[in-house]
C-alpha atoms as a PDB file:
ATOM      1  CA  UNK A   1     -19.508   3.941  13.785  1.00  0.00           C
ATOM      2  CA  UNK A   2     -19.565   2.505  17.162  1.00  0.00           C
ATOM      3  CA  UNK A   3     -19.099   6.077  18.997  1.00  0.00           C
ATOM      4  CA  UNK A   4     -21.830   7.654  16.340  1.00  0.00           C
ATOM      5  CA  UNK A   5     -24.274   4.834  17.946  1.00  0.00           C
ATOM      6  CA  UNK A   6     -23.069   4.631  21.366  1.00  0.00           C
ATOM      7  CA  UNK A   7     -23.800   8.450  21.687  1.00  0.00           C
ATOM      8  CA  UNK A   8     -27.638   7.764  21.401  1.00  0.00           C
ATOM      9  CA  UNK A   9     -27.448   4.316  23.655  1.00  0.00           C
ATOM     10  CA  UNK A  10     -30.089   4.431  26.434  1.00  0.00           C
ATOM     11  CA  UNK A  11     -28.995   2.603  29.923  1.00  0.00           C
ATOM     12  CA  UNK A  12     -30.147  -1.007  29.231  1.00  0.00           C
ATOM     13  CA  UNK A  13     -28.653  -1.231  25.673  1.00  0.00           C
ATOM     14  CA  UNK A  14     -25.975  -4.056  25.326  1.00  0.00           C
ATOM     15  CA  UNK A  15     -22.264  -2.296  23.694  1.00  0.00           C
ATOM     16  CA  UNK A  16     -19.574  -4.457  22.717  1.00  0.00           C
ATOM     17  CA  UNK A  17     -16.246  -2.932  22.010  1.00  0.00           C
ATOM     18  CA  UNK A  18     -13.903  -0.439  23.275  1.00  0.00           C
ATOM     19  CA  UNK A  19     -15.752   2.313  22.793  1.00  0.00           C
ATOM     20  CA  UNK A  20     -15.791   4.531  26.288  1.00  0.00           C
ATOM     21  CA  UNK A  21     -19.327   3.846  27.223  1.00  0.00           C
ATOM     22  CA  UNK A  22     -18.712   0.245  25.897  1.00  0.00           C
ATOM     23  CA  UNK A  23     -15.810  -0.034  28.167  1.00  0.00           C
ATOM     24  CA  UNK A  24     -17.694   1.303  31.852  1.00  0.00           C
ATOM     25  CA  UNK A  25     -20.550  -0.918  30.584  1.00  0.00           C
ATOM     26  CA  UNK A  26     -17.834  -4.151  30.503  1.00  0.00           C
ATOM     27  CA  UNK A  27     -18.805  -5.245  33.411  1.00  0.00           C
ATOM     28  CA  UNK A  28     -22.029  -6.205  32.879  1.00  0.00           C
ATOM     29  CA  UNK A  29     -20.981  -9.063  30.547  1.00  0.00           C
ATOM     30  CA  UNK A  30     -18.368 -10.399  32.751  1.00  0.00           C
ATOM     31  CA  UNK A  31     -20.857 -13.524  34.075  1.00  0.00           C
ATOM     32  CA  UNK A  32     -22.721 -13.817  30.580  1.00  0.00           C
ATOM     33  CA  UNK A  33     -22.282 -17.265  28.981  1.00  0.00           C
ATOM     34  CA  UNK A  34     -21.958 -16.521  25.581  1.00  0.00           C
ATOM     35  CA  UNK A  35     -21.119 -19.331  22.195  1.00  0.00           C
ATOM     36  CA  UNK A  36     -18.072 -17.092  21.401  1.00  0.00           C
ATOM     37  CA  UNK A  37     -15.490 -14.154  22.586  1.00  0.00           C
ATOM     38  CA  UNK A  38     -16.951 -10.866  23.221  1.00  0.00           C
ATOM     39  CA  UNK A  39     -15.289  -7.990  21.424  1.00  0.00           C
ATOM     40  CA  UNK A  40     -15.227  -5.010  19.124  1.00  0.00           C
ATOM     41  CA  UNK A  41     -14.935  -7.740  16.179  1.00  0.00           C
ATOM     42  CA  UNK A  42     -17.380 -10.264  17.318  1.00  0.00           C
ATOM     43  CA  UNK A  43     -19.000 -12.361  14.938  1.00  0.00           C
ATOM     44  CA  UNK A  44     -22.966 -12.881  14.972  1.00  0.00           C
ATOM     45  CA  UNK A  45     -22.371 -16.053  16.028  1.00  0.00           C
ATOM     46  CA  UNK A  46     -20.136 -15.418  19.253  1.00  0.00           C
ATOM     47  CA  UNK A  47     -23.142 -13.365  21.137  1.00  0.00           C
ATOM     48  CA  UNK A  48     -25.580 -16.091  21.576  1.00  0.00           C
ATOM     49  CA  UNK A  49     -26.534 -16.491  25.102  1.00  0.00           C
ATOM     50  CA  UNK A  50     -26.050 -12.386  25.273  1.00  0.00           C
ATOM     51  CA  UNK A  51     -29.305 -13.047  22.599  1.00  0.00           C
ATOM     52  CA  UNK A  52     -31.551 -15.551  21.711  1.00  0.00           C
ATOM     53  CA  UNK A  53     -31.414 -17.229  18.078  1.00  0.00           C
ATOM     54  CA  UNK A  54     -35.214 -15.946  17.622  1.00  0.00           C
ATOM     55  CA  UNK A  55     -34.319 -12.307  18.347  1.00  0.00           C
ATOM     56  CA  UNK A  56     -31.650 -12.126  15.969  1.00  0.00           C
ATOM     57  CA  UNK A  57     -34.066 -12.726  13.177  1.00  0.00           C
ATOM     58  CA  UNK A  58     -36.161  -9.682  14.302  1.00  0.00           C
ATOM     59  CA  UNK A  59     -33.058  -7.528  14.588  1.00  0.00           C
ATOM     60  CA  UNK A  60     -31.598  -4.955  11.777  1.00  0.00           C
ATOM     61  CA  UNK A  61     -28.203  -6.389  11.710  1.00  0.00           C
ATOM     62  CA  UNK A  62     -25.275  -4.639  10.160  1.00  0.00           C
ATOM     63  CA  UNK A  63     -21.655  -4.776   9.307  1.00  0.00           C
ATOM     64  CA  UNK A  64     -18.862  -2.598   7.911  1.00  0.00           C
ATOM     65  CA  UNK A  65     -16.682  -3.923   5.459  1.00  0.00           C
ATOM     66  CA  UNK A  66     -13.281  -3.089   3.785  1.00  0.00           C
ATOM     67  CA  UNK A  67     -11.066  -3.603   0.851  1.00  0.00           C
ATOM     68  CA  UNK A  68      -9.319  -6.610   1.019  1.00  0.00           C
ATOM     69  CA  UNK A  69      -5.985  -5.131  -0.010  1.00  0.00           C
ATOM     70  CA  UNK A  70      -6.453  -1.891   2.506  1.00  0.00           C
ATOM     71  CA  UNK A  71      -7.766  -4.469   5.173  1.00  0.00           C
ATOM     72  CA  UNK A  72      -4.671  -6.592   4.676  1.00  0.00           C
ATOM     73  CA  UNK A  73      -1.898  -3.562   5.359  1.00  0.00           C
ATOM     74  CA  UNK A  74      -3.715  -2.277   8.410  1.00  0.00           C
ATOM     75  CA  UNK A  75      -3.964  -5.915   9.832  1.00  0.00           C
ATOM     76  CA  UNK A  76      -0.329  -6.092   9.300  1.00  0.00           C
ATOM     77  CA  UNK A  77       0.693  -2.861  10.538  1.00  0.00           C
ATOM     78  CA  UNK A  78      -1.835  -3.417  13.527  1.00  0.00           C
ATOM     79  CA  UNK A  79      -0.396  -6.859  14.426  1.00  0.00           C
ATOM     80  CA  UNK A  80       3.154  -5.325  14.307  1.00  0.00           C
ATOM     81  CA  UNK A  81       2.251  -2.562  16.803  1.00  0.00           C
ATOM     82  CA  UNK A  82       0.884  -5.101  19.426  1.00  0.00           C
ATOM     83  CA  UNK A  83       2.587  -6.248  22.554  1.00  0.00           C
ATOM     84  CA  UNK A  84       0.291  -9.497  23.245  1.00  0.00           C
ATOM     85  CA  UNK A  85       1.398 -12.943  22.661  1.00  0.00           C
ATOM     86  CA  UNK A  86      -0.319 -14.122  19.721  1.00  0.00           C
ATOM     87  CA  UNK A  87       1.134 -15.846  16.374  1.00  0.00           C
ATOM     88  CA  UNK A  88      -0.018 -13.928  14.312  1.00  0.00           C
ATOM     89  CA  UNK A  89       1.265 -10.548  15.788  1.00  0.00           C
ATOM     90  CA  UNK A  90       4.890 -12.652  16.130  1.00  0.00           C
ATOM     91  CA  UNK A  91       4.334 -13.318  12.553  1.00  0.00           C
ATOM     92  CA  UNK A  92       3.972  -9.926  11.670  1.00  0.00           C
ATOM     93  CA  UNK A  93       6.682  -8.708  13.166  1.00  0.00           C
ATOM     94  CA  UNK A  94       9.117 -11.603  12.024  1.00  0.00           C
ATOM     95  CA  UNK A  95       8.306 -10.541   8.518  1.00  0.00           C
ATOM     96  CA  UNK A  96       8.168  -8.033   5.788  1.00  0.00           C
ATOM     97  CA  UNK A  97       5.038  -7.506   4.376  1.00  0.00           C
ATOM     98  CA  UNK A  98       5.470  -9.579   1.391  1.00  0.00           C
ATOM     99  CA  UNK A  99       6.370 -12.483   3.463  1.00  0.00           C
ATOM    100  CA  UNK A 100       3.641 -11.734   6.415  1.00  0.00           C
ATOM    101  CA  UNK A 101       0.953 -11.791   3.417  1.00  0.00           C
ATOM    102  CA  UNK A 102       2.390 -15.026   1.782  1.00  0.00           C
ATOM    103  CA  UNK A 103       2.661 -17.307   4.650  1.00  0.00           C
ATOM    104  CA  UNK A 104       0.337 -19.918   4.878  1.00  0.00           C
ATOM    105  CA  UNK A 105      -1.160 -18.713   8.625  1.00  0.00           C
ATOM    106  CA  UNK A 106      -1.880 -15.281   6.985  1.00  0.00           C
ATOM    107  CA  UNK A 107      -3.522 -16.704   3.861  1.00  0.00           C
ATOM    108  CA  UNK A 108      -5.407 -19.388   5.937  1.00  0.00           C
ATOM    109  CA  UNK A 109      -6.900 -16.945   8.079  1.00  0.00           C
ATOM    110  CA  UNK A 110      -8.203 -14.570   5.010  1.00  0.00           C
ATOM    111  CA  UNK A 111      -8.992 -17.596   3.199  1.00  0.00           C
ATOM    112  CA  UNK A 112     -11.759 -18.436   5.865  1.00  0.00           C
ATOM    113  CA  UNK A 113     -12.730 -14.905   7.252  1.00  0.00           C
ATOM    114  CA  UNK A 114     -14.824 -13.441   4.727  1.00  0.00           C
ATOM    115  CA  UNK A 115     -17.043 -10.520   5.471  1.00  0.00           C
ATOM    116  CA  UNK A 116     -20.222 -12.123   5.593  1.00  0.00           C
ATOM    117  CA  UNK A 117     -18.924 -15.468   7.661  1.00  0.00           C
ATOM    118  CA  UNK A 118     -19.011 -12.407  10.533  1.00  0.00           C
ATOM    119  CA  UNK A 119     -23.007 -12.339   9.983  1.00  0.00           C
ATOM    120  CA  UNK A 120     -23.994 -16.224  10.202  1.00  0.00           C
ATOM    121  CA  UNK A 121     -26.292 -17.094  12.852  1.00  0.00           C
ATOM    122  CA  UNK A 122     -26.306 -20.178  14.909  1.00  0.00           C
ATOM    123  CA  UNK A 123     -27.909 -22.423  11.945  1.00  0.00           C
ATOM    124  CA  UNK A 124     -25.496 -20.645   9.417  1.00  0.00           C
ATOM    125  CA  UNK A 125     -28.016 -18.425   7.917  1.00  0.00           C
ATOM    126  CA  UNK A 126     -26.514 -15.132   6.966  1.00  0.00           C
ATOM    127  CA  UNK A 127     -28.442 -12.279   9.057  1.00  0.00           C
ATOM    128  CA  UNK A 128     -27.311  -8.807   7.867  1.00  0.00           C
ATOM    129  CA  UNK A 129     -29.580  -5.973   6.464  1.00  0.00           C
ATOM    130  CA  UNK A 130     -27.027  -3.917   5.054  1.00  0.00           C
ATOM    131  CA  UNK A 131     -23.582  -4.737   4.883  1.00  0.00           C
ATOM    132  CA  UNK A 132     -21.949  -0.749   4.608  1.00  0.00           C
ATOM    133  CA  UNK A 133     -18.544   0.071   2.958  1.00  0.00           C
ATOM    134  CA  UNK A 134     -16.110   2.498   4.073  1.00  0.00           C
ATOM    135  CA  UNK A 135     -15.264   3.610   0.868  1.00  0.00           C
ATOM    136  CA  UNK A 136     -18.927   3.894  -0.078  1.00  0.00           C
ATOM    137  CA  UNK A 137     -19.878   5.019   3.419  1.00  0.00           C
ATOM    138  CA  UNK A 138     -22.183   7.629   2.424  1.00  0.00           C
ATOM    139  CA  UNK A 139     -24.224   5.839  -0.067  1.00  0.00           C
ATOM    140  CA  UNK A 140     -24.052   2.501   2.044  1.00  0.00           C
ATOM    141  CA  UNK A 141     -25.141   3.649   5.333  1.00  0.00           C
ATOM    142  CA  UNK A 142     -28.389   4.758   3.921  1.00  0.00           C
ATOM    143  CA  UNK A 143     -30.133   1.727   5.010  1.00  0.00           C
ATOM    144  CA  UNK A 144     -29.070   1.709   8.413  1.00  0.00           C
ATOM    145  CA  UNK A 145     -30.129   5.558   9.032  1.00  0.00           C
ATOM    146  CA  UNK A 146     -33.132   4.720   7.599  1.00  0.00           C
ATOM    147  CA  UNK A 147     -33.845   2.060  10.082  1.00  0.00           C
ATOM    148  CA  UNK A 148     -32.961   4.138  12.673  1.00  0.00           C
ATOM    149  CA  UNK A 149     -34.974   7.106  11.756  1.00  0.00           C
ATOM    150  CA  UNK A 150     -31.976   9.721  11.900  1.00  0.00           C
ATOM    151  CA  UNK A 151     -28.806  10.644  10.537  1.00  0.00           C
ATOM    152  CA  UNK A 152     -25.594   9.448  12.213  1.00  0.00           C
ATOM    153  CA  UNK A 153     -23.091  11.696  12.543  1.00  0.00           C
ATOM    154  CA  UNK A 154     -19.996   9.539  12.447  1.00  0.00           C
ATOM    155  CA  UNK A 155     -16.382  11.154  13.749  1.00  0.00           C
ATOM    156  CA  UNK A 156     -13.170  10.229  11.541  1.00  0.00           C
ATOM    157  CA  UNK A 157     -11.227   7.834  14.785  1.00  0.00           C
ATOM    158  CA  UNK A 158      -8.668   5.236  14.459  1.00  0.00           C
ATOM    159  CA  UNK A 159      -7.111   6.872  11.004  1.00  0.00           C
ATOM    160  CA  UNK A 160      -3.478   6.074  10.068  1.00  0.00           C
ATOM    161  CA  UNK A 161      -0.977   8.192   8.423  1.00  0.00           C
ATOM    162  CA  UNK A 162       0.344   5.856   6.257  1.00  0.00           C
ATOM    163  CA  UNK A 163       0.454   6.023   2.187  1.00  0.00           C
ATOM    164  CA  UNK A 164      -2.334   3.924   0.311  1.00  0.00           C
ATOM    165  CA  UNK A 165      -2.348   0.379   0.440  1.00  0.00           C
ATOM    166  CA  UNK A 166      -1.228  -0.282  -3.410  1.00  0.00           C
ATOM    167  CA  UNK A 167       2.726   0.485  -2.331  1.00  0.00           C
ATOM    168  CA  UNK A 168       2.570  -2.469  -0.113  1.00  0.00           C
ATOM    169  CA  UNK A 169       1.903  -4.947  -3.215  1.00  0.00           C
ATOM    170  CA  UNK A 170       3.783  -6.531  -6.226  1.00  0.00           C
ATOM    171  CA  UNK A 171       1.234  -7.735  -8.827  1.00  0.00           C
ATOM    172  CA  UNK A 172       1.592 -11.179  -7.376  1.00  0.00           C
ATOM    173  CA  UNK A 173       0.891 -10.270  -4.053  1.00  0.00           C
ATOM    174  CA  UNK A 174      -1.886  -8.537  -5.250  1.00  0.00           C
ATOM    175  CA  UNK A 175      -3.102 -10.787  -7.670  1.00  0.00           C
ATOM    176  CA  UNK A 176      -2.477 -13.866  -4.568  1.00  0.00           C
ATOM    177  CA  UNK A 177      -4.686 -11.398  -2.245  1.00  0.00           C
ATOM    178  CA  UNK A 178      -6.880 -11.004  -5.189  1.00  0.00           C
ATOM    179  CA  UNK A 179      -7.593 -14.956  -4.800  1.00  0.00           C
ATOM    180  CA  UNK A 180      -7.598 -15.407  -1.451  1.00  0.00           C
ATOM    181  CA  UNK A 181     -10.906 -12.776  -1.335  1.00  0.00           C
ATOM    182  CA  UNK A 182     -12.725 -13.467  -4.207  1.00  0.00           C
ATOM    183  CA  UNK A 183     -15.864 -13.702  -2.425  1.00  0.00           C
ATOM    184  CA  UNK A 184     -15.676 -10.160  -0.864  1.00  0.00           C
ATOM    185  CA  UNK A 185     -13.881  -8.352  -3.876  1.00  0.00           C
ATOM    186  CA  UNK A 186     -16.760 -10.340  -6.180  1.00  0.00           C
ATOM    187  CA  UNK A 187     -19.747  -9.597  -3.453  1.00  0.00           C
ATOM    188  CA  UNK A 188     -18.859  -5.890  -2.921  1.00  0.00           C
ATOM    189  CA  UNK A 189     -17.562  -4.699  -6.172  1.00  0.00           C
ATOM    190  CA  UNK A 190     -13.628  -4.114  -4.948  1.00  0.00           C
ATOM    191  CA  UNK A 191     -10.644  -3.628  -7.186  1.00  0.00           C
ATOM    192  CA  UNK A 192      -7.212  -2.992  -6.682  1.00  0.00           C
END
């Protein structure tokens, strides 16, 4: 999504991420003081100070979202191919999946990190016109293009070449996962 948009960015446009115009552009948020971390997975709430509270109101503001059980096996297989010094990537590669999925750092961090707490502005008010599903891309991106007055062509990137996500999960890892995101898999129709 972020190359599909960053192909049509003009010169003064603000990217975030790691995208390659994103990345020469870094530089010009190196002295911003912003009320978060700025990054590919920034929350709404993290670029105040980059904007104002009133602007974010007048903004189209959207998200992608994913399947709690896919999400969960490429966190895990993400964390496990880091080399930074985090607990959660040590976690990951302490434990099997099972285990990585069960412990209580894992399932406190899902617990809290629903998809819309990503779209709360400074008062807490969510702020997102179309929250768009990869597995639905084509139907959910509909509002977005129409916003923007064109069609995005968006490039297949960052795909893995592992099987499907329902290998990784006994029915009470599923069924614990199933729990833990009850407000996404309720909000956004998911199943396992």
């Amino acid at each position: 999504m972020a190359l599909a948009l960053e192909a049509r960015a003009k010169a003064d446009d603000i990217l975030i991420g790691d995208t390659p115009k994103a990345v020469k552009r870094r530089h010009r948020l190196k002295d911003v003081q912003v009320s978060g971390r700025l990054w590919k997975h920034s929350r709404l709430s993290d670029i105040y100070g980059l904007v104002a509270q009133e602007q974010v109101a007048d903004y189209f503001t959207f998200t992608l979202v994913r399947n709690p059980w896919d999400r969960m096996v490429s966190y895990y297989h993400w964390l496990r191919g880091q080399g930074f010094e985090h607990p959660a990537v040590r976690l990951a590669k302490a434990h099997d999946f099972s285990a990585f999925l069960n412990h209580p750092h894992t399932q406190a961090s899902f617990r809290t990190e629903t998809f819309g707490s990503y779209m709360l502005d400074q008062k807490g008010q969510e702020q997102c016109g179309a929250f768009i599903r990869l597995e639905h891309l084509a139907d959910d991106i509909a509002p977005l293009e129409a916003h923007l007055g064109f069609t995005l062509d968006i490039p297949h990137e960052n795909a893995s070449d592992r099987d499907g996500y329902h290998g990784y999960y006994s029915d009470d890892d599923a069924g614990m996962l199933a729990k833990l995101c009850a407000e996404d898999i309720e909000r956004f129709g998911y199943s396992f």
